[in-house]
N, C-alpha and C. Protein backbone atom coordinates (compact mmCIF):
# COMPACT_ATOMS: atom_id res chain seq x y z
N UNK A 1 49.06 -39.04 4.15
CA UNK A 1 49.58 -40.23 4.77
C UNK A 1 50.63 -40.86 3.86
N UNK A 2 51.55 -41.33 3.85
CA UNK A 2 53.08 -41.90 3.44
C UNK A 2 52.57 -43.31 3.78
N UNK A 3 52.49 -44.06 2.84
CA UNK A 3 52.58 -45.63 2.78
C UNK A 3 54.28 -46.53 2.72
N UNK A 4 54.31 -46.74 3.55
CA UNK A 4 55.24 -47.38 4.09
C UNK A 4 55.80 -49.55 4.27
N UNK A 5 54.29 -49.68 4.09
CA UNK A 5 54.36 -51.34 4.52
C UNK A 5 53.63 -51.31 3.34
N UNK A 6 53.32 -52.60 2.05
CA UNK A 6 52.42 -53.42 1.85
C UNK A 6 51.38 -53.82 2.26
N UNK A 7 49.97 -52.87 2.22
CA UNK A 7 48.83 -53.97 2.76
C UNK A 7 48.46 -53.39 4.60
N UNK A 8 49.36 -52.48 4.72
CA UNK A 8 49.26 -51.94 6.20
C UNK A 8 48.58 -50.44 6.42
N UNK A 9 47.69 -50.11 7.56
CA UNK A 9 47.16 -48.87 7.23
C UNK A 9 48.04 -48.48 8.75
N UNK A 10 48.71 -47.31 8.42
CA UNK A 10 49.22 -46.36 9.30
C UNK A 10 49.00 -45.33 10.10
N UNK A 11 49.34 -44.94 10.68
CA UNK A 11 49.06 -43.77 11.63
C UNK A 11 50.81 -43.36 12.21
N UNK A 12 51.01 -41.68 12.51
CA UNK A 12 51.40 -41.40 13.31
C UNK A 12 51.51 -40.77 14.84
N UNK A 13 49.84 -41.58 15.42
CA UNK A 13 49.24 -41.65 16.31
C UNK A 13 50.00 -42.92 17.67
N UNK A 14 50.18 -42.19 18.76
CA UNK A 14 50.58 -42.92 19.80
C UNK A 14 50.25 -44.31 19.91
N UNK A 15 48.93 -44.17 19.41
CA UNK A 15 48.04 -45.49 19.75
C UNK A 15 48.54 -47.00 18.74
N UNK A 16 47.72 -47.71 19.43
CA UNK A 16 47.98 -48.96 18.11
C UNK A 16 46.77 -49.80 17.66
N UNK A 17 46.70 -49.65 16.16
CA UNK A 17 45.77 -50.20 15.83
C UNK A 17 46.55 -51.42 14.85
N UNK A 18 45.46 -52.38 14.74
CA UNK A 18 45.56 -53.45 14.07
C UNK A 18 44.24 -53.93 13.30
N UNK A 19 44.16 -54.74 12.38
CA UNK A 19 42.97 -55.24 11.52
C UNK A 19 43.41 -56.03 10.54
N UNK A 20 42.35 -57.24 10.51
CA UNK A 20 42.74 -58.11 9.53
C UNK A 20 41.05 -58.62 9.17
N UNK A 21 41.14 -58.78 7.94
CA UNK A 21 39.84 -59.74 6.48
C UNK A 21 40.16 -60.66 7.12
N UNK A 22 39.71 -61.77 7.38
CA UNK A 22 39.76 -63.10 7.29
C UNK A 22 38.59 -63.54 6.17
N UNK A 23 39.01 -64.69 5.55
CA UNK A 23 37.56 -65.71 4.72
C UNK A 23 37.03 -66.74 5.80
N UNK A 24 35.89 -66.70 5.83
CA UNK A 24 35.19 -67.54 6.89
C UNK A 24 35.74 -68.94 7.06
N UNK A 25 35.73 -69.45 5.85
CA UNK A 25 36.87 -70.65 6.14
C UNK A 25 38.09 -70.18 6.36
N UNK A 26 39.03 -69.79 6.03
CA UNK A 26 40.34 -69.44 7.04
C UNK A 26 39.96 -69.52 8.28
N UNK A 27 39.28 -68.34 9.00
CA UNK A 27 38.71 -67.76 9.78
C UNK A 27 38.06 -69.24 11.37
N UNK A 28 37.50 -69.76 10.44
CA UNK A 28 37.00 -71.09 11.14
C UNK A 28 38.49 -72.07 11.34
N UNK A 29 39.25 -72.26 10.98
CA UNK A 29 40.62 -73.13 10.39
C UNK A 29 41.29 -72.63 11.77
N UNK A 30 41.15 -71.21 11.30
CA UNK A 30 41.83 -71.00 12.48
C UNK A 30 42.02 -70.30 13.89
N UNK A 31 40.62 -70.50 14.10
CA UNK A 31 39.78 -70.48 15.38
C UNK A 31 40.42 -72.08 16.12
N UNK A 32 40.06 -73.27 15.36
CA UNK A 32 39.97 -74.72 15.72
C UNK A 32 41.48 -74.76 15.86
N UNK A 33 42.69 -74.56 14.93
CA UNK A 33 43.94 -74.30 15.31
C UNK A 33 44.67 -73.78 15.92
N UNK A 34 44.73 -73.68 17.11
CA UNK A 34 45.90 -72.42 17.70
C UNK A 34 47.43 -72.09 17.14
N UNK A 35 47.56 -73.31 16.57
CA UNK A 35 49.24 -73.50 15.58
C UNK A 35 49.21 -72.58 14.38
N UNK A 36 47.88 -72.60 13.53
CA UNK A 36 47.62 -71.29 12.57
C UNK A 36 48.44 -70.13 12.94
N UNK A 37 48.73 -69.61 11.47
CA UNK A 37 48.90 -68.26 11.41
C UNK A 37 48.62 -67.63 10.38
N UNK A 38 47.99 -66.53 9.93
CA UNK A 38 47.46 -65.85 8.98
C UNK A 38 48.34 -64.56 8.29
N UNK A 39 48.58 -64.16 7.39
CA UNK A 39 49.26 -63.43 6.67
C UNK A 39 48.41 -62.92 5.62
N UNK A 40 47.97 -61.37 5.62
CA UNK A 40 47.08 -61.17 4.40
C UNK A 40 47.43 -61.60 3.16
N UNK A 41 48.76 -61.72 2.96
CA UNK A 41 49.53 -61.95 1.22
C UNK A 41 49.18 -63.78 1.38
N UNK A 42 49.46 -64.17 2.37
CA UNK A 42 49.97 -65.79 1.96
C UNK A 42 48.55 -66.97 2.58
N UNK A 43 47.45 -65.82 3.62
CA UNK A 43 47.06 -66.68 3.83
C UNK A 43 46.74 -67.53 5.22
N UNK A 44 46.64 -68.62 5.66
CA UNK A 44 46.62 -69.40 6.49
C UNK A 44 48.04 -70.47 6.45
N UNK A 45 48.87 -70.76 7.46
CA UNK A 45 49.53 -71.76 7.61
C UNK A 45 50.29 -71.81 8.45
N UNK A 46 50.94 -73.37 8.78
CA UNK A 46 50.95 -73.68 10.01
C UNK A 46 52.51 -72.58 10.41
N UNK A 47 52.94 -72.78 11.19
CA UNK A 47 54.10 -72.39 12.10
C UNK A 47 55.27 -72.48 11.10
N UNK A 48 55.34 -73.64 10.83
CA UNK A 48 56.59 -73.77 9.76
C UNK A 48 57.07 -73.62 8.72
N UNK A 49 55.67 -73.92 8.51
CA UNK A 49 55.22 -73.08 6.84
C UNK A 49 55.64 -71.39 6.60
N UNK A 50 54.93 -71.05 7.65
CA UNK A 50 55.11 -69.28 7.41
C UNK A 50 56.26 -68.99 7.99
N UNK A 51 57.47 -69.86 8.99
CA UNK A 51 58.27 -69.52 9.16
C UNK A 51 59.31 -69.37 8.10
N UNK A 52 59.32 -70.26 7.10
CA UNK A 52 60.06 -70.45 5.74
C UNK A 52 59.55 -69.16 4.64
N UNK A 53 58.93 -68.32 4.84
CA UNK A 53 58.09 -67.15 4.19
C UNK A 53 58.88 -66.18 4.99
N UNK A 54 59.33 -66.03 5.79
CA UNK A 54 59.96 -64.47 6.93
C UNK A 54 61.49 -64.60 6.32
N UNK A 55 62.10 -62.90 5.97
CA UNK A 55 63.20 -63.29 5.73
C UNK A 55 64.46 -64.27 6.37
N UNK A 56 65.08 -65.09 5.76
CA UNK A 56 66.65 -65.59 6.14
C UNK A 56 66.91 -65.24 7.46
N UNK A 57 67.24 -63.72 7.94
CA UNK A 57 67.97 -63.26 8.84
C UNK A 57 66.93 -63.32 9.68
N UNK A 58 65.65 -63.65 10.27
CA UNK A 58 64.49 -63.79 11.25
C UNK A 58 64.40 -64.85 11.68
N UNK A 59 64.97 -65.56 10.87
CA UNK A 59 64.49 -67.42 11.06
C UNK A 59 64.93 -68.03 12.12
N UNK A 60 66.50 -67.27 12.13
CA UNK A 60 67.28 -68.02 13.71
C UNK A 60 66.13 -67.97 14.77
N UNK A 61 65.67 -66.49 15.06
CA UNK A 61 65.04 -65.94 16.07
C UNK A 61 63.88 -67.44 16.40
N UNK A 62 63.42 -68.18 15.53
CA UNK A 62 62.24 -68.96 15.52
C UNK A 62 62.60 -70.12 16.53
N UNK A 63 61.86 -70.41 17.87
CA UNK A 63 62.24 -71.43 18.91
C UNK A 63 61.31 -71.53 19.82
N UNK A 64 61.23 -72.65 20.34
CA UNK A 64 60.15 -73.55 20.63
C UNK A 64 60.56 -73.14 22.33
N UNK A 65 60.70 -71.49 22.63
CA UNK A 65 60.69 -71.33 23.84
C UNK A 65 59.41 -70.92 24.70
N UNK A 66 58.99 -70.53 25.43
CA UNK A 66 57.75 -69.79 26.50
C UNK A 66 56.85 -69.24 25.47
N UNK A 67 57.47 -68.26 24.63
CA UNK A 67 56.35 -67.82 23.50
C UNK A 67 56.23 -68.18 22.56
N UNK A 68 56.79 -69.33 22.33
CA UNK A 68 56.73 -69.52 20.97
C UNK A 68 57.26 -69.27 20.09
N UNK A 69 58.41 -68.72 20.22
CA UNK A 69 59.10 -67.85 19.01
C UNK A 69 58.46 -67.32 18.11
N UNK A 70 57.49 -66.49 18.48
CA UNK A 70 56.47 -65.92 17.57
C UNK A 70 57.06 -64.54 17.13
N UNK A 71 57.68 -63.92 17.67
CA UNK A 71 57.95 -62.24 17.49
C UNK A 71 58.08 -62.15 16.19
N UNK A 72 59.18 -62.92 15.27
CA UNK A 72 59.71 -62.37 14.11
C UNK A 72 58.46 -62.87 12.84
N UNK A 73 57.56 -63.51 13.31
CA UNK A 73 56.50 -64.02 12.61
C UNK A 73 55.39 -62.44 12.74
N UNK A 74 55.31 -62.22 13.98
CA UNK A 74 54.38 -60.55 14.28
C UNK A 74 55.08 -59.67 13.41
N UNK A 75 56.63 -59.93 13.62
CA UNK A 75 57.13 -58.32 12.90
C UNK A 75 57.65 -58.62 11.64
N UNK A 76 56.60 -59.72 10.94
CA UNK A 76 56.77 -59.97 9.28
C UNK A 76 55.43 -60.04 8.73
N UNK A 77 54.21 -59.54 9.54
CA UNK A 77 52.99 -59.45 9.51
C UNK A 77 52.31 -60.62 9.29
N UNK A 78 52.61 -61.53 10.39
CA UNK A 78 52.36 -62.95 10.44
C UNK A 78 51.44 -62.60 12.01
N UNK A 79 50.37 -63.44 11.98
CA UNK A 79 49.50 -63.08 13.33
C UNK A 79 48.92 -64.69 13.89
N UNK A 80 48.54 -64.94 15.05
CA UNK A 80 48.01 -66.14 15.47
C UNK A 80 47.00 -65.43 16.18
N UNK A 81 45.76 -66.22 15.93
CA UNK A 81 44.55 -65.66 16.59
C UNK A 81 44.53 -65.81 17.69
N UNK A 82 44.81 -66.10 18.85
CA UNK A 82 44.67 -66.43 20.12
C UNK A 82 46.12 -65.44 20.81
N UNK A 83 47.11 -65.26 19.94
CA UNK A 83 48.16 -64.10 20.66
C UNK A 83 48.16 -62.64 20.05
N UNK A 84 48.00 -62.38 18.47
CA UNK A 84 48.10 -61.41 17.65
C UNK A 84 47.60 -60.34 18.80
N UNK A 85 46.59 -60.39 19.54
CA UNK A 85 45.91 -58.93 19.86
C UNK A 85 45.99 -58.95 21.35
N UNK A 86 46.29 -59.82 22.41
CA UNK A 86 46.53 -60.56 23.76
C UNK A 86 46.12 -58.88 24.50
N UNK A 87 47.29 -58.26 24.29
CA UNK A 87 47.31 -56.97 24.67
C UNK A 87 46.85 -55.69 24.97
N UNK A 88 45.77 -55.75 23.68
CA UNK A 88 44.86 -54.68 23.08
C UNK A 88 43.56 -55.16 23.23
N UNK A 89 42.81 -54.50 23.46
CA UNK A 89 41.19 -53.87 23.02
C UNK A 89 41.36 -54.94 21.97
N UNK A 90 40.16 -55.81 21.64
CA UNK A 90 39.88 -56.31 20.99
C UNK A 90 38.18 -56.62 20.36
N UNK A 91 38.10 -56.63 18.98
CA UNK A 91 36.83 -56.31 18.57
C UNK A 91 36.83 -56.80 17.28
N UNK A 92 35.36 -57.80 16.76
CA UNK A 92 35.34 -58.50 15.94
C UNK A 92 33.94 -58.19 15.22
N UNK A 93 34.52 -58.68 13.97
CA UNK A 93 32.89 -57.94 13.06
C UNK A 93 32.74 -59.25 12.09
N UNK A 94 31.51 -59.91 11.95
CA UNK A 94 31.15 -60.80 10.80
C UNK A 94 30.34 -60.00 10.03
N UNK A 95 30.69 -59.99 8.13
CA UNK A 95 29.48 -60.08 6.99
C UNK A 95 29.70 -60.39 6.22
N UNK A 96 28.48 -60.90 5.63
CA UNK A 96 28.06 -61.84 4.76
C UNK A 96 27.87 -60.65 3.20
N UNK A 97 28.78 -60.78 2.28
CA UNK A 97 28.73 -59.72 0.89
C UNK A 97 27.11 -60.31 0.31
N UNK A 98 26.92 -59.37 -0.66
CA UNK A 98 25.36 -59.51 -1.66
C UNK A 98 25.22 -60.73 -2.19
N UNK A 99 27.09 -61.48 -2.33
CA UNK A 99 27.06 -62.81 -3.40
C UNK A 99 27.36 -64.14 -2.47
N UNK A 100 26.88 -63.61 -1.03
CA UNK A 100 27.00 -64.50 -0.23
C UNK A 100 28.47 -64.98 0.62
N UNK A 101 29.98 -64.38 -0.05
CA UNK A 101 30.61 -64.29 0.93
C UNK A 101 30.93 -64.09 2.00
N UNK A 102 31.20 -65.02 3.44
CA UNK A 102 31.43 -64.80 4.70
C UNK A 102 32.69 -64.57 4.88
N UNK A 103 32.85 -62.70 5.47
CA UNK A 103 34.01 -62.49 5.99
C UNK A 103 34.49 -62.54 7.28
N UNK A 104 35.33 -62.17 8.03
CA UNK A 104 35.50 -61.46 9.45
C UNK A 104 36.32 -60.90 9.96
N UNK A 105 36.08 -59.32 10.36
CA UNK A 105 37.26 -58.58 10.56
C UNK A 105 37.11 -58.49 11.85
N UNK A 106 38.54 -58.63 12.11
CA UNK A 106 39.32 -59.21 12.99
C UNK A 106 40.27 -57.66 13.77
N UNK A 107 39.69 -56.56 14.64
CA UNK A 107 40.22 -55.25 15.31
C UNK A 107 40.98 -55.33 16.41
N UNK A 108 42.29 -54.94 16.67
CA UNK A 108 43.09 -54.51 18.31
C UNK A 108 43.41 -53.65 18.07
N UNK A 109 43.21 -52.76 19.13
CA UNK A 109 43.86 -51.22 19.38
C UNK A 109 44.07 -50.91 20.89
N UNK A 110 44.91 -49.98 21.19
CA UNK A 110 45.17 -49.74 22.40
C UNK A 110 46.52 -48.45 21.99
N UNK A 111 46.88 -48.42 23.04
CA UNK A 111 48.10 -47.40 24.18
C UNK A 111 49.15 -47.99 23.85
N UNK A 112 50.43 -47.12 23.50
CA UNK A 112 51.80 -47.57 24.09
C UNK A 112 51.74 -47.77 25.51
């Protein structure tokens, strides 16, 4: 397998998969938020926040139209829980580690 993205697991399979860790607090933050957005490197934050994190040349794209101007936030591995997976098969896993950490992974997959 050829690693290609930061932090991304690949395939050159038709299909599409997706997965994300959340920390139970993130996780809770931003369940209650729909404005959230999560980024494995950066985290939790709001819309504007992580829009200032996507390169320069993406930013125009960002507008307060029908979707949200969400795209260039998806294709900078920026996700909102309530759109990230809309599309796909979706499937969720909670556990709790030996030292008591609450995680939750967060699965979409599907078809071109």
């Amino acid at each position: 397998m050829k690693i290609t993205r930061k932090g991304v697991f690949e395939t050159n399979s038709s299909s599409t998969h997706a997965m994300a860790i959340v920390p139970d607090e993130e996780y809770k933050k931003m369940k209650a938020d729909h404005s959230l957005w999560y980024h494995p490197e950066y985290g939790l934050k709001t819309k504007e926040e992580a829009s200032k994190l996507i390169p320069e040349e993406d930013q125009k794209y960002l507008t307060d139209d029908e979707d949200g101007g969400s795209w260039p936030l998806y294709d900078n591995g920026w996700f909102n829980y309530e759109e990230w997976h809309s599309d796909l098969e979706q499937d969720e896993h909670e556990y709790t580690s030996a030292h008591g950490d609450k995680i939750h992974i967060i699965c979409a997959y599907g078809y071109d």
